[in-house]
Protein backbone atom coordinates (compact mmCIF):
# COMPACT_ATOMS: atom_id res chain seq x y z
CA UNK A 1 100.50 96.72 93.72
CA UNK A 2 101.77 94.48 91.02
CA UNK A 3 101.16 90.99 90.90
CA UNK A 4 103.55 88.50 90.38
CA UNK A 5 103.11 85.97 86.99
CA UNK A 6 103.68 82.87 88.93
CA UNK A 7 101.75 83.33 92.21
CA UNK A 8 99.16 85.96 91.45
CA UNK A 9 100.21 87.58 94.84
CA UNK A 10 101.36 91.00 95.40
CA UNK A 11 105.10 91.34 95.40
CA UNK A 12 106.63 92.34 98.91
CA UNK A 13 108.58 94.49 97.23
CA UNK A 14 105.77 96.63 96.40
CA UNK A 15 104.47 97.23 99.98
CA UNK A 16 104.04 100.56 101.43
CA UNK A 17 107.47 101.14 103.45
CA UNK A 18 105.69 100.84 106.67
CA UNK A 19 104.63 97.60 105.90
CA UNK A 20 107.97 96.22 104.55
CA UNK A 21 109.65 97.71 107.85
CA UNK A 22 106.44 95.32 110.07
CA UNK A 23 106.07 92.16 110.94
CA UNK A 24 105.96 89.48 108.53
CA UNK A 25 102.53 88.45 110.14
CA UNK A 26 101.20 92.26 109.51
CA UNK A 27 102.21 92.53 105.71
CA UNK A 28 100.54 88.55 105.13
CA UNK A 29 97.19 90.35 106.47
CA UNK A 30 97.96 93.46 104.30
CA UNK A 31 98.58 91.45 101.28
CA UNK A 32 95.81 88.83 101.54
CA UNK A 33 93.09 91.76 102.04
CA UNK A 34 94.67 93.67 99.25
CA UNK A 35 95.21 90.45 97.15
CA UNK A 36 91.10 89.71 97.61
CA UNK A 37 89.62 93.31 97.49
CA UNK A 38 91.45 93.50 93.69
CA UNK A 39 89.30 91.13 92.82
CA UNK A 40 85.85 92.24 94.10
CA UNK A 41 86.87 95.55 92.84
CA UNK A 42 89.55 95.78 90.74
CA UNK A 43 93.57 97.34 91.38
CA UNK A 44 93.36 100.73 92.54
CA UNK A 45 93.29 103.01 95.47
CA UNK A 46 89.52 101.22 96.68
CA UNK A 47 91.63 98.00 96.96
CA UNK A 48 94.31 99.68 99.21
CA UNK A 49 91.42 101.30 101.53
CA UNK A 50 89.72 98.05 102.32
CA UNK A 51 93.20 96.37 103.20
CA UNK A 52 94.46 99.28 105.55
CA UNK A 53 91.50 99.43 107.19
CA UNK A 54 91.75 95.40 107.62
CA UNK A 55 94.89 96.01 109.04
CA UNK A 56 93.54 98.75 111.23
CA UNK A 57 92.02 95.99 113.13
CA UNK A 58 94.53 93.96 114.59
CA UNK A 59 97.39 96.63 114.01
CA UNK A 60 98.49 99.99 114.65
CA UNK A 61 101.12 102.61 113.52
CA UNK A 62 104.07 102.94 116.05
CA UNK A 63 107.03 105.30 114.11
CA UNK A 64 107.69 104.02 110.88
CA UNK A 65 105.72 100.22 111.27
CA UNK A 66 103.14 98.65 111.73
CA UNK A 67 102.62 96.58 115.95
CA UNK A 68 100.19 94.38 116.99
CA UNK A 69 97.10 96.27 119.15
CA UNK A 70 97.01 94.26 122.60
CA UNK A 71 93.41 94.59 121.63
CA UNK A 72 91.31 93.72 118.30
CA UNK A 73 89.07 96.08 116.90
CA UNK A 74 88.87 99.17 114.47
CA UNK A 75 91.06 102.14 115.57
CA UNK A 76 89.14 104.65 114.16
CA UNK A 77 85.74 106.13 112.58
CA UNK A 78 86.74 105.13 109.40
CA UNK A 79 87.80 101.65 110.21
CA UNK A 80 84.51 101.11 112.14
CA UNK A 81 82.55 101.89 109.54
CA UNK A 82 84.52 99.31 107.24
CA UNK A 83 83.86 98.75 103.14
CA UNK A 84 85.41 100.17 100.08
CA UNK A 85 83.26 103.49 100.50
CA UNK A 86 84.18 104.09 104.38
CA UNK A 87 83.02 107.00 105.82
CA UNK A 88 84.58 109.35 108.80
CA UNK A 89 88.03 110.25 109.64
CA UNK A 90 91.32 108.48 109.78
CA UNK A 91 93.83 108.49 112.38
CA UNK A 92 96.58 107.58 110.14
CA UNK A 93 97.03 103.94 111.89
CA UNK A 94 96.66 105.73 115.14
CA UNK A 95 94.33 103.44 117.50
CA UNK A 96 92.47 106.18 118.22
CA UNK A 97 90.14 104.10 120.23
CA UNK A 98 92.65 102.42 122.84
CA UNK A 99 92.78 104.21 126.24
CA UNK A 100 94.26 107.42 126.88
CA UNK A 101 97.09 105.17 128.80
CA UNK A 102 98.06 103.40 126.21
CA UNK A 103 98.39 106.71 123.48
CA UNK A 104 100.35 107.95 126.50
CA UNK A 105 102.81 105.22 126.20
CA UNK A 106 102.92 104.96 122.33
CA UNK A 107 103.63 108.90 122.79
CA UNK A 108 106.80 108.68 125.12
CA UNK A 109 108.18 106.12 122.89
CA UNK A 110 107.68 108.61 120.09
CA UNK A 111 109.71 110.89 122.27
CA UNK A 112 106.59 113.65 122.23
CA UNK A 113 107.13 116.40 124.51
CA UNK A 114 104.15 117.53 126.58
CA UNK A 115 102.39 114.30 126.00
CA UNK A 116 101.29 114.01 130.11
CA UNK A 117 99.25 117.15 129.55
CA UNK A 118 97.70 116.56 126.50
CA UNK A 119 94.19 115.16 125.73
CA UNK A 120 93.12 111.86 124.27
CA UNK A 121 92.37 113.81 120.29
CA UNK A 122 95.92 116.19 121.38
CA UNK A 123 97.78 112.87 122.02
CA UNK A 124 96.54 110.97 118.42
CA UNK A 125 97.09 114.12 116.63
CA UNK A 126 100.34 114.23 118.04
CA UNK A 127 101.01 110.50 117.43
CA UNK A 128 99.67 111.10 113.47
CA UNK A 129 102.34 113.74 112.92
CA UNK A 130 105.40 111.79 114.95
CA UNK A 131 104.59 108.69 112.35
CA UNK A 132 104.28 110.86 109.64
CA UNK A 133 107.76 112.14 110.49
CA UNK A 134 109.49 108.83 111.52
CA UNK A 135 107.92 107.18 107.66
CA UNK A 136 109.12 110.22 106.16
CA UNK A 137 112.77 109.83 107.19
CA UNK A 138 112.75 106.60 105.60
């Protein structure tokens, strides 16, 4: 992400797609962790991590966007373990952690067949590739 000469702040142009497509509330927190981690460790994909994974915390991937989580917290192992270097696997934006209810419900607006008998990793796996479509049609 470029910054802009006069503000110093990335340009919202220059957003991932998912994030353009969110909330304005969800690309401020994007760009103000991005904005910050660039300059405890420079532009670059270490900079991106950190902010994603802020993200992770109060938002999750629905489709092609980014909603607010009913509930704060990190949505996966990677978010949990938090920093630059973060360790463990990603759900993609997935709240991996919410209750096997809720993926439920994220699932049948995602339209996923099957999705009643599915487990809690079938239905985030599931979830992962339905976002990855959705973004990818954009």
């Amino acid at each position: 992400m470029a910054k802009t000469a006069k503000s110093g702040k990335a340009k919202k142009s220059e957003l991932p797609g998912t994030l353009r497509r969110s909330s304005d509330k969800a690309q401020r927190t994007f760009t103000k962790t991005h904005d910050s981690a660039v300059k405890e460790y420079g532009e670059g994909e270490q900079a991106h991590r950190v902010a994603f994974a802020a993200l992770k915390h109060t938002y999750e991937k629905i489709g092609d966007h980014w909603e607010k989580k009913a509930k704060r917290g990190p949505s996966d192992e990677r978010a949990e373990s938090g920093g630059p270097n973060a360790k463990g696997e990603t759900a993609e934006g997935v709240d991996a952690n919410a209750t096997k209810e809720h993926l439920r419900g994220v699932a049948k607006r995602l339209d996923i067949k099957g999705r009643s008998t599915m487990k809690k990793a079938e239905l985030v796996t599931a979830i992962k590739q339905a976002n990855r479509r959705a973004s990818a049609k954009k």
